[in-house]
N, C-alpha and C. Protein backbone atom coordinates (compact mmCIF):
# COMPACT_ATOMS: atom_id res chain seq x y z
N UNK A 1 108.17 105.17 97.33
CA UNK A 1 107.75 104.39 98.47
C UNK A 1 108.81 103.32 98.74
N UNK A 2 109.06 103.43 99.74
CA UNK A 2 110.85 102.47 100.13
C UNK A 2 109.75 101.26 100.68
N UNK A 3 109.62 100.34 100.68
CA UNK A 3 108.89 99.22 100.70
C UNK A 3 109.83 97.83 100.98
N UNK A 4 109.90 96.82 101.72
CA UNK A 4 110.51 95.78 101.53
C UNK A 4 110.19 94.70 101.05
N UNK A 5 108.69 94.52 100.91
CA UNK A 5 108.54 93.57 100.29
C UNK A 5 107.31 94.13 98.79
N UNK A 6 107.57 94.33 98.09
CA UNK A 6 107.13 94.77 97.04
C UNK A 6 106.46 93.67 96.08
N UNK A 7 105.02 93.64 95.93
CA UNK A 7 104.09 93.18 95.05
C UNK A 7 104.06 93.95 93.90
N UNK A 8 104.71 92.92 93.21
CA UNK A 8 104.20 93.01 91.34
C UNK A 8 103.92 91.71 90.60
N UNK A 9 103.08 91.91 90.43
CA UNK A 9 102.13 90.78 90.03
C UNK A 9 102.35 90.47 88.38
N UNK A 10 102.30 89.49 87.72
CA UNK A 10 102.87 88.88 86.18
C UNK A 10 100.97 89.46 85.53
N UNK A 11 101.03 89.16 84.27
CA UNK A 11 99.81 89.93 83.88
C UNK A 11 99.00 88.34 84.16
N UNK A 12 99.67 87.39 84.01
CA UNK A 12 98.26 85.88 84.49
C UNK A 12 98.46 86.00 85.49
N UNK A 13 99.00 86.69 86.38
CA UNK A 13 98.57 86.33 88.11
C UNK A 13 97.47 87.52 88.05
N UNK A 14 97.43 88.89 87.53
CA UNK A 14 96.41 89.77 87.51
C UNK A 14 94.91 89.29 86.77
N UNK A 15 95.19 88.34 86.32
CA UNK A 15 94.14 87.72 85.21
C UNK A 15 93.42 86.87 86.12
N UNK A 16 94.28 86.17 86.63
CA UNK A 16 94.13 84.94 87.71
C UNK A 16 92.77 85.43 88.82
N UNK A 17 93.75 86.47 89.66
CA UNK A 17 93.05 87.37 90.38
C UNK A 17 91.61 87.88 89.96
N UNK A 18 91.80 88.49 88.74
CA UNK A 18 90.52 89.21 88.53
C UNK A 18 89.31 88.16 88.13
N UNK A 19 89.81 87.07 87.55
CA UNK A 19 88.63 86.03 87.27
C UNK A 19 88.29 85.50 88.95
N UNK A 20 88.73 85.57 89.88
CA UNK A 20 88.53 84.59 91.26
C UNK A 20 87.39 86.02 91.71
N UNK A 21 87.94 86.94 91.62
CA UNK A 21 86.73 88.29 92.10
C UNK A 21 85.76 88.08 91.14
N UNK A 22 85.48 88.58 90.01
CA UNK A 22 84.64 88.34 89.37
C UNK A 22 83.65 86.91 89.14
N UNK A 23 84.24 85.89 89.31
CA UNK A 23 83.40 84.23 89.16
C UNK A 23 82.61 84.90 91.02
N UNK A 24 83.35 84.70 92.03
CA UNK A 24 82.66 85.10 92.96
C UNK A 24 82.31 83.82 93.68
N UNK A 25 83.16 82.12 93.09
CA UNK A 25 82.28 80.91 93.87
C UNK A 25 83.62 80.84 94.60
N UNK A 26 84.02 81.00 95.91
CA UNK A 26 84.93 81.16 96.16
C UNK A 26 85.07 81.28 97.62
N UNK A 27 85.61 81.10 98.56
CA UNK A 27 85.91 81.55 99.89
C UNK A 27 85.66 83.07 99.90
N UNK A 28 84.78 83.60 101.24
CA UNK A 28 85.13 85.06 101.52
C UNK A 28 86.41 85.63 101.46
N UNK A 29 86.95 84.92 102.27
CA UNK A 29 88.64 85.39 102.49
C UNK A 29 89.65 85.60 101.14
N UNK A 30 89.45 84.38 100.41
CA UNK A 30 90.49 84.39 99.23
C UNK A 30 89.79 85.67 98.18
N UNK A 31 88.59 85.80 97.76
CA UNK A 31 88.14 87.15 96.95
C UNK A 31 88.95 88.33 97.85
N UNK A 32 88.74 88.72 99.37
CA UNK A 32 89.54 89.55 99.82
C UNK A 32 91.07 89.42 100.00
N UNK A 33 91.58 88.65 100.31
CA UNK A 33 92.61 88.68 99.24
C UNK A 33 93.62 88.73 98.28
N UNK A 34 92.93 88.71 97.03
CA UNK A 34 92.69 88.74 95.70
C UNK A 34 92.58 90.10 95.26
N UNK A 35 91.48 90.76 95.94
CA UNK A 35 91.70 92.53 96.16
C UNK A 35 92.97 93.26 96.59
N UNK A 36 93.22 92.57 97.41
CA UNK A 36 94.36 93.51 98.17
C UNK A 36 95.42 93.21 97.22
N UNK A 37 95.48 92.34 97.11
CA UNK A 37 96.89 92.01 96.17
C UNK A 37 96.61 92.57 95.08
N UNK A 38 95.43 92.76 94.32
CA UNK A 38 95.30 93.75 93.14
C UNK A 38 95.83 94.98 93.44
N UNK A 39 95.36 95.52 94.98
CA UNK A 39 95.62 96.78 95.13
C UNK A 39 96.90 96.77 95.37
N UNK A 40 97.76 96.38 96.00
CA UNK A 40 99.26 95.83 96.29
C UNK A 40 100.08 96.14 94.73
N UNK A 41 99.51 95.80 94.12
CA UNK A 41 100.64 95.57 92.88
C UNK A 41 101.02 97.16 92.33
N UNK A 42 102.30 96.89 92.32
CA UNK A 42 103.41 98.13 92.05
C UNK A 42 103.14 98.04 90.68
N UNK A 43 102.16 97.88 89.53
CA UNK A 43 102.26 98.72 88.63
C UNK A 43 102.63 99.67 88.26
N UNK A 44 102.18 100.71 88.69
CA UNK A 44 102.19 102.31 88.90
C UNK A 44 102.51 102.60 89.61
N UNK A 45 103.65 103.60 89.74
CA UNK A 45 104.12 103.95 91.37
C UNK A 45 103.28 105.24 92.04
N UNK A 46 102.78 105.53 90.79
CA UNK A 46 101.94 106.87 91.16
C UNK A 46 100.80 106.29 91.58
N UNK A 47 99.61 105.15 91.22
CA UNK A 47 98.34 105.00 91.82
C UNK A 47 98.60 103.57 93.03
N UNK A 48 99.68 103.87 93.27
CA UNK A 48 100.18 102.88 94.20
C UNK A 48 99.30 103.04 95.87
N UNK A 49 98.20 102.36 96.46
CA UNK A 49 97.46 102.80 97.73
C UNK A 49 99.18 102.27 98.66
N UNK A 50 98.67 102.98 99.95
CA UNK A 50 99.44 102.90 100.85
C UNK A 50 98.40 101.72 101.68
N UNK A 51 98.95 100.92 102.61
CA UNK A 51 98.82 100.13 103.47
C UNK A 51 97.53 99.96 104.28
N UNK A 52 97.40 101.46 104.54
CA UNK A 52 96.68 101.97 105.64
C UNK A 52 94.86 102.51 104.55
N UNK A 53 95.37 103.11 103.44
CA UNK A 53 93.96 102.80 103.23
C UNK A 53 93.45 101.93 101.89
N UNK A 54 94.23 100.63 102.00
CA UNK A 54 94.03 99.62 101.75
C UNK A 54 93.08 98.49 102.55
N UNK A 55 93.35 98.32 104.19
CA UNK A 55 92.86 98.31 104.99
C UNK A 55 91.87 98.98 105.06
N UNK A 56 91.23 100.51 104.97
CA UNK A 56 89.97 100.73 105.10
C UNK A 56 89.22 100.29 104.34
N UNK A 57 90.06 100.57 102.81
CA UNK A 57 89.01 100.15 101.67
C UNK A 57 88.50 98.47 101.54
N UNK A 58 89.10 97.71 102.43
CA UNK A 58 88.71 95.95 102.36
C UNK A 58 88.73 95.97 103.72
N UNK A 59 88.07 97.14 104.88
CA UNK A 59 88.24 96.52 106.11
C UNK A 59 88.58 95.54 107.07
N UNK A 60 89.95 95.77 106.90
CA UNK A 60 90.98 94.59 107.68
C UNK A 60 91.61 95.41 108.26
N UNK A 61 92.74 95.33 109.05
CA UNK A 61 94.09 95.78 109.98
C UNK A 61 95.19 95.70 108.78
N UNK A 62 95.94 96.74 109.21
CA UNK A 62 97.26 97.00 108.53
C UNK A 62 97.69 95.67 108.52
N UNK A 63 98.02 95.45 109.57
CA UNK A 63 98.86 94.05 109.73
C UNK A 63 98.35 93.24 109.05
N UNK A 64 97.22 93.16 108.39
CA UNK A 64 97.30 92.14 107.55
C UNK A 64 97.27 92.03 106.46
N UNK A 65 97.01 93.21 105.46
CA UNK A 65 97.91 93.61 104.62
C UNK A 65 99.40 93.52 104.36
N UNK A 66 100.25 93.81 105.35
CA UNK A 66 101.46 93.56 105.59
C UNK A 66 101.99 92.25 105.39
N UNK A 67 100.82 91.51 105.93
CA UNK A 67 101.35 89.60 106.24
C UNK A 67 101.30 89.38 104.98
N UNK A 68 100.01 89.68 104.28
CA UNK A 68 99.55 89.39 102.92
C UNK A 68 100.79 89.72 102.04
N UNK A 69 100.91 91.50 101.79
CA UNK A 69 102.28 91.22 101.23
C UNK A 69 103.54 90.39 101.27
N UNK A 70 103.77 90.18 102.72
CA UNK A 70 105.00 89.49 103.02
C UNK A 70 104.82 88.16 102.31
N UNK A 71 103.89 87.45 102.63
CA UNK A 71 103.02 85.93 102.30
C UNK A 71 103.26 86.00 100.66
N UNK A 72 103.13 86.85 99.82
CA UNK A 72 102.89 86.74 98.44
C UNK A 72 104.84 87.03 98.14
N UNK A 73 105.42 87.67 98.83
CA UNK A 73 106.59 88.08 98.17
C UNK A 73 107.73 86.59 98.49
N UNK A 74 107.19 85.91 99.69
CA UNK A 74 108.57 84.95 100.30
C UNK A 74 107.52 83.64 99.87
N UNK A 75 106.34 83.64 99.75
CA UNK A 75 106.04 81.97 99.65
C UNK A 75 104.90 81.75 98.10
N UNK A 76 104.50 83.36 97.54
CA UNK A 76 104.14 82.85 96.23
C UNK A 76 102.69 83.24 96.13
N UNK A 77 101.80 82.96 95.09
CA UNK A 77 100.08 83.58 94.79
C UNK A 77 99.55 82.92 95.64
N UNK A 78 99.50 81.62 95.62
CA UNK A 78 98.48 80.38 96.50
C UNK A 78 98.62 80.31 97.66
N UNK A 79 100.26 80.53 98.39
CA UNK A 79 100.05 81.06 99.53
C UNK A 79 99.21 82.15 100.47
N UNK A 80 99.37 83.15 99.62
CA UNK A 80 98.84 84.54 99.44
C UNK A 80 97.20 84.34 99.96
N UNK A 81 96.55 83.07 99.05
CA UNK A 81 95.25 83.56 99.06
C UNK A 81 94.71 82.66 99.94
N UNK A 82 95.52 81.84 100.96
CA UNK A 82 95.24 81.29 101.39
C UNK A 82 95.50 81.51 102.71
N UNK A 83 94.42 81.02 103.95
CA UNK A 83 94.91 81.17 105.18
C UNK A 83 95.97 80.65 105.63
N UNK A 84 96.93 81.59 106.52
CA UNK A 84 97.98 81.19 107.07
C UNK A 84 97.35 79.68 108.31
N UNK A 85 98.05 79.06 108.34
CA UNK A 85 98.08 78.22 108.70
C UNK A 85 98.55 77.87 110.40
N UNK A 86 97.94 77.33 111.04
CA UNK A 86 98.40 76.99 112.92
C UNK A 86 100.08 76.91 112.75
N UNK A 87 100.67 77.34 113.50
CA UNK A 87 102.05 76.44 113.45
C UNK A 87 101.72 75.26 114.66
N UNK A 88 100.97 75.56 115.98
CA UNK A 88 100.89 74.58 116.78
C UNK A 88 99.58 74.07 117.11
N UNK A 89 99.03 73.36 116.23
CA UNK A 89 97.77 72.91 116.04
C UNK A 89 96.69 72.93 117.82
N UNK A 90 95.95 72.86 118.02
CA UNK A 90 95.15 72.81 119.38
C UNK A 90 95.33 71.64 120.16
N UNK A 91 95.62 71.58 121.22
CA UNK A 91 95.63 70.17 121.49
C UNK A 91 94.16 69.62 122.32
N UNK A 92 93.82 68.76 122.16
CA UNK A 92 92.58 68.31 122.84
C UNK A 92 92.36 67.63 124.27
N UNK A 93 91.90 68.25 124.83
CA UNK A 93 92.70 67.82 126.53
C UNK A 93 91.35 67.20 127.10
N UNK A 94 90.26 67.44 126.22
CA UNK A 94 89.19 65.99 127.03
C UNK A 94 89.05 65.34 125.71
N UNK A 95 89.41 64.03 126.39
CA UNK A 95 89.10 63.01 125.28
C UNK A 95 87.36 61.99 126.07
N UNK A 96 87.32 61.02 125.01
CA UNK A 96 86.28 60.38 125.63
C UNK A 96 85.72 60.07 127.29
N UNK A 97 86.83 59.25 127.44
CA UNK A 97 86.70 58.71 128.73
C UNK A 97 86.65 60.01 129.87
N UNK A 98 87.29 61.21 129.63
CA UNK A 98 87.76 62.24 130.45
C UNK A 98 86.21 62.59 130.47
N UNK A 99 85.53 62.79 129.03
CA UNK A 99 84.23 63.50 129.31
C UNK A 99 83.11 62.45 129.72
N UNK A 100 83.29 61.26 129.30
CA UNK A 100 82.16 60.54 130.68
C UNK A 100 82.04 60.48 131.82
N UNK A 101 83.68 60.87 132.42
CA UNK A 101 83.40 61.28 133.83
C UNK A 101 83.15 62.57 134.42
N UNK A 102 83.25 63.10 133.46
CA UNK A 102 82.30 64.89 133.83
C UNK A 102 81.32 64.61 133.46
N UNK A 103 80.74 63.95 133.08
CA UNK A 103 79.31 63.91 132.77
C UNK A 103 78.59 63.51 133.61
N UNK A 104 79.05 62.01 134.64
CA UNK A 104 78.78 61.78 135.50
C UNK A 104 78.81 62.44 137.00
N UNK A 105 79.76 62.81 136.66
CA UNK A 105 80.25 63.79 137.11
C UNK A 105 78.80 65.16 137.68
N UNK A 106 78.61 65.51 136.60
CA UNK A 106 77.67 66.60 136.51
C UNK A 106 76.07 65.82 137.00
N UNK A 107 76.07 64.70 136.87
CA UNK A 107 74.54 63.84 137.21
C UNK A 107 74.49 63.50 139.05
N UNK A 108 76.02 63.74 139.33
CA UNK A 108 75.97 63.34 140.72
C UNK A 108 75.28 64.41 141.98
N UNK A 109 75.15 63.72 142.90
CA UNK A 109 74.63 64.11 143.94
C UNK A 109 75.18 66.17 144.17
N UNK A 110 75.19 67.27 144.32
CA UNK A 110 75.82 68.38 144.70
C UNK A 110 76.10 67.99 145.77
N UNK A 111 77.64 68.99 145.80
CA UNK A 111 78.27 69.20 147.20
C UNK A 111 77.36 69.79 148.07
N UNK A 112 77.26 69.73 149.67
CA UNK A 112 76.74 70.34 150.32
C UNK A 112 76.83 72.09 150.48
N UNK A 113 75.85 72.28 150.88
CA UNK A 113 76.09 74.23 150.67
C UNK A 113 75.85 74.38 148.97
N UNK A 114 75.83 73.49 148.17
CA UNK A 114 75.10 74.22 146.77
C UNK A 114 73.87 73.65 146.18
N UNK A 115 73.60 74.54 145.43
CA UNK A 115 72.04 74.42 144.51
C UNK A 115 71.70 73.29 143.73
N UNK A 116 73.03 73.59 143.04
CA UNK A 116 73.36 72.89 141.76
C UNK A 116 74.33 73.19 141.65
N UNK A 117 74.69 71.99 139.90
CA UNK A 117 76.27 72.25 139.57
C UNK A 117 76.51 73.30 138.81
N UNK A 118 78.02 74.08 138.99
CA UNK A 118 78.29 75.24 138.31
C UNK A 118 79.24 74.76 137.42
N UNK A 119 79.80 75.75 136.30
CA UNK A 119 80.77 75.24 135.54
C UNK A 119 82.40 75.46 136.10
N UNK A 120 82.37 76.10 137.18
CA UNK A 120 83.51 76.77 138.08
C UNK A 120 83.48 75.49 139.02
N UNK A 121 82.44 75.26 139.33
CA UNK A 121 82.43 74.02 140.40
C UNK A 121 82.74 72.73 140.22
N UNK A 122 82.06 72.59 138.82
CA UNK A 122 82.63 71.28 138.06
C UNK A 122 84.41 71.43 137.85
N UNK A 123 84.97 72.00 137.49
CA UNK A 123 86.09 72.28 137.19
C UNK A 123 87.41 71.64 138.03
N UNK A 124 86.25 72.67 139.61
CA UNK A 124 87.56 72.54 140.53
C UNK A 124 87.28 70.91 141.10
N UNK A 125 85.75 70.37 141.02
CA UNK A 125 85.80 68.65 141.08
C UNK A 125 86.87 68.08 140.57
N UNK A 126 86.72 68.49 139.25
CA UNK A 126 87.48 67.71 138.12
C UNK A 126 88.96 67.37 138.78
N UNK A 127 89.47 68.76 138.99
CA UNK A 127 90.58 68.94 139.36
C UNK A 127 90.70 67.91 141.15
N UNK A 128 90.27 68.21 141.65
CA UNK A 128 90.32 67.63 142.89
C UNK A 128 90.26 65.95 143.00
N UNK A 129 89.45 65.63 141.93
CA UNK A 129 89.19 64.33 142.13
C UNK A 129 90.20 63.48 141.19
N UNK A 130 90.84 64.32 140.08
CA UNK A 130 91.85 64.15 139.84
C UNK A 130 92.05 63.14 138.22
N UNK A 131 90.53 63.76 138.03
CA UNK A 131 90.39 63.35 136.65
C UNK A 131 91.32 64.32 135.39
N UNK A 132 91.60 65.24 135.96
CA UNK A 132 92.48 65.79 134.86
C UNK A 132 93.47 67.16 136.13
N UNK A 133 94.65 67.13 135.25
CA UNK A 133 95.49 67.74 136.42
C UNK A 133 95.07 69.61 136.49
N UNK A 134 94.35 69.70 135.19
CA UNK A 134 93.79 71.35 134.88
C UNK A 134 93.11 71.47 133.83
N UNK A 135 91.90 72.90 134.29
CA UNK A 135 90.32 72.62 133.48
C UNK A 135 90.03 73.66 133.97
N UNK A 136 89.65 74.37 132.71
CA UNK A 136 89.18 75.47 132.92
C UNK A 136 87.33 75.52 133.07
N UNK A 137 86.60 76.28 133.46
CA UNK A 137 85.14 76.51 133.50
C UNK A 137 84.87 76.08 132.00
N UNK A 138 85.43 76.83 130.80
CA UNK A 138 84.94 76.94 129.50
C UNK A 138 85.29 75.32 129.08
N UNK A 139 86.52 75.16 129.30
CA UNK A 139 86.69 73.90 128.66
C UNK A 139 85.44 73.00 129.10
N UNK A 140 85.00 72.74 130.50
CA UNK A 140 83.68 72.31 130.88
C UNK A 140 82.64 72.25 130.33
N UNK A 141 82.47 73.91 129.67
CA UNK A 141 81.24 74.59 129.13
C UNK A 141 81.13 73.58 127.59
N UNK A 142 82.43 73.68 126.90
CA UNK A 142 82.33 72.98 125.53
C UNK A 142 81.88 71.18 125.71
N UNK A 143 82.74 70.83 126.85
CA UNK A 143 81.80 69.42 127.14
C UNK A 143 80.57 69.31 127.47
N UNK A 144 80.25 70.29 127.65
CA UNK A 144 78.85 69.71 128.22
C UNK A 144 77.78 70.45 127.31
N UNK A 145 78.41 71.18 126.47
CA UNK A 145 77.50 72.01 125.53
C UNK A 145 76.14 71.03 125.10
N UNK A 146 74.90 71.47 125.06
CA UNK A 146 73.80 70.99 124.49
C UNK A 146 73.60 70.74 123.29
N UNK A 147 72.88 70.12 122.46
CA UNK A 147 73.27 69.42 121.20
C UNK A 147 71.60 69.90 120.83
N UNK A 148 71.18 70.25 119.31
CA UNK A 148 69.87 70.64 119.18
C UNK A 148 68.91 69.02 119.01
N UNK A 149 70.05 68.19 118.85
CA UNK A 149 68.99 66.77 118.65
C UNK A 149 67.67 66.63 119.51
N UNK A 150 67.06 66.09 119.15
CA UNK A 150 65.56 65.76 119.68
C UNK A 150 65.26 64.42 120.50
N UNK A 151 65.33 64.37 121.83
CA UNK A 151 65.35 63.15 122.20
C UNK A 151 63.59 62.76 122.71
N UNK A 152 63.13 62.54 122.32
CA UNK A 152 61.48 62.50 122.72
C UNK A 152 60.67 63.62 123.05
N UNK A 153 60.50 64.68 122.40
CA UNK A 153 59.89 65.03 121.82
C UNK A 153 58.10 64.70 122.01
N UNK A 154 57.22 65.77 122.52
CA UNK A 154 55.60 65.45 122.54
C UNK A 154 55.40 65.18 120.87
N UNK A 155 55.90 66.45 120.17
CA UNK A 155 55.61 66.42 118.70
C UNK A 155 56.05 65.48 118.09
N UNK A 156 58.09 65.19 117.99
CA UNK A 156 58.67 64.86 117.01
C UNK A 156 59.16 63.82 117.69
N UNK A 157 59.07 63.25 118.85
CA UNK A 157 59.19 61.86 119.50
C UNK A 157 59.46 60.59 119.53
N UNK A 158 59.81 59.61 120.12
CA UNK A 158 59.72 58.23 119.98
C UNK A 158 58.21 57.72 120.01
N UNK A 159 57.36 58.94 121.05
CA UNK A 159 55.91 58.67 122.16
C UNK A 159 55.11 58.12 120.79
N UNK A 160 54.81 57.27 120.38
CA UNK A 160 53.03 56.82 119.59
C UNK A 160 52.45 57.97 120.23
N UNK A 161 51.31 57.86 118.98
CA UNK A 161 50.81 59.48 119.12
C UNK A 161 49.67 59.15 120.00
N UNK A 162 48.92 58.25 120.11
CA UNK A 162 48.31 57.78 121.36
C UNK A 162 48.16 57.82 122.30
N UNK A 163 49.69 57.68 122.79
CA UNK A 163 50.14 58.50 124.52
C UNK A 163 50.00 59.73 124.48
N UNK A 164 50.19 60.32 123.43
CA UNK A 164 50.32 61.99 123.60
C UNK A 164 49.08 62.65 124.20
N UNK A 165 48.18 62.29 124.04
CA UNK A 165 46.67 62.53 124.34
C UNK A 165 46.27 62.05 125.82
N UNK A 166 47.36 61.57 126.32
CA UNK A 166 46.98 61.10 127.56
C UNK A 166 47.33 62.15 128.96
């Protein structure tokens, strides 16, 4: 098998491995793996799995097997078992003040010709009125997402149970 990046594992990195599968208190991801890289290791060239049903047998994509190998051969075990990492972290494009005025935003009067507010509609406000230069529907959707908190409540309430009966 002509291979370029070739996993062979020291017998405490196989030790390592097999105690993180076996203990089992552990991230999903790092036990899987921990597998693959078991299966990865060029011990044997004869019970050596190929790529592809490595991937079936820990249902993942080739490719990430591949990364995995690559990940263990250029940066080491702990890399390996660990998620690759953002290179360009998310950037956050509503901050506070941006989302009190969609909020208000969303409490105000509707444009004429609609029902109510949409998240397409809010958007293109946003945009128009010039609270932010671009905004997507979803980005909207995550601001304004509903929260399960309980704000008064018949049952679980601020109401004295007194009123409730009324």
């Amino acid at each position: 098998m002509n291979i370029k990046y070739r996993v062979t594992l020291t017998p405490n990195e196989r030790n390592e491995l097999k105690l993180l599968i076996n203990h089992g208190r552990t991230a999903g991801y790092r036990i899987k793996h921990a597998q693959i890289l078991l299966a990865l290791d060029a011990i044997d060239e004869n019970l050596q799995w190929t790529d592809k049903k490595i991937a079936d047998a820990y249902q993942c994509c080739e490719k990430t097997v591949g990364d995995l190998r690559k990940r263990f051969v250029e940066q080491g075990l702990d890399a390996a078992l660990e998620r690759k990492r953002r290179e360009i972290p998310p950037c956050i494009k509503i901050d506070g003040e941006t989302e009190a005025k969609i909020i208000a935003l969303t409490c105000s009067k509707v444009p004429d010709g609609y029902e109510r507010w949409t998240l397409r509609l809010l958007a293109e406000r946003v945009v128009a009125l010039g609270i932010m230069e671009s905004v997507s529907h979803t980005a909207i959707a995550g601001c304004l997402k509903k929260t399960k908190s309980n704000h008064g409540c018949n049952k679980h309430g601020a109401f004295p149970s007194r009123l409730r009966n009324l």
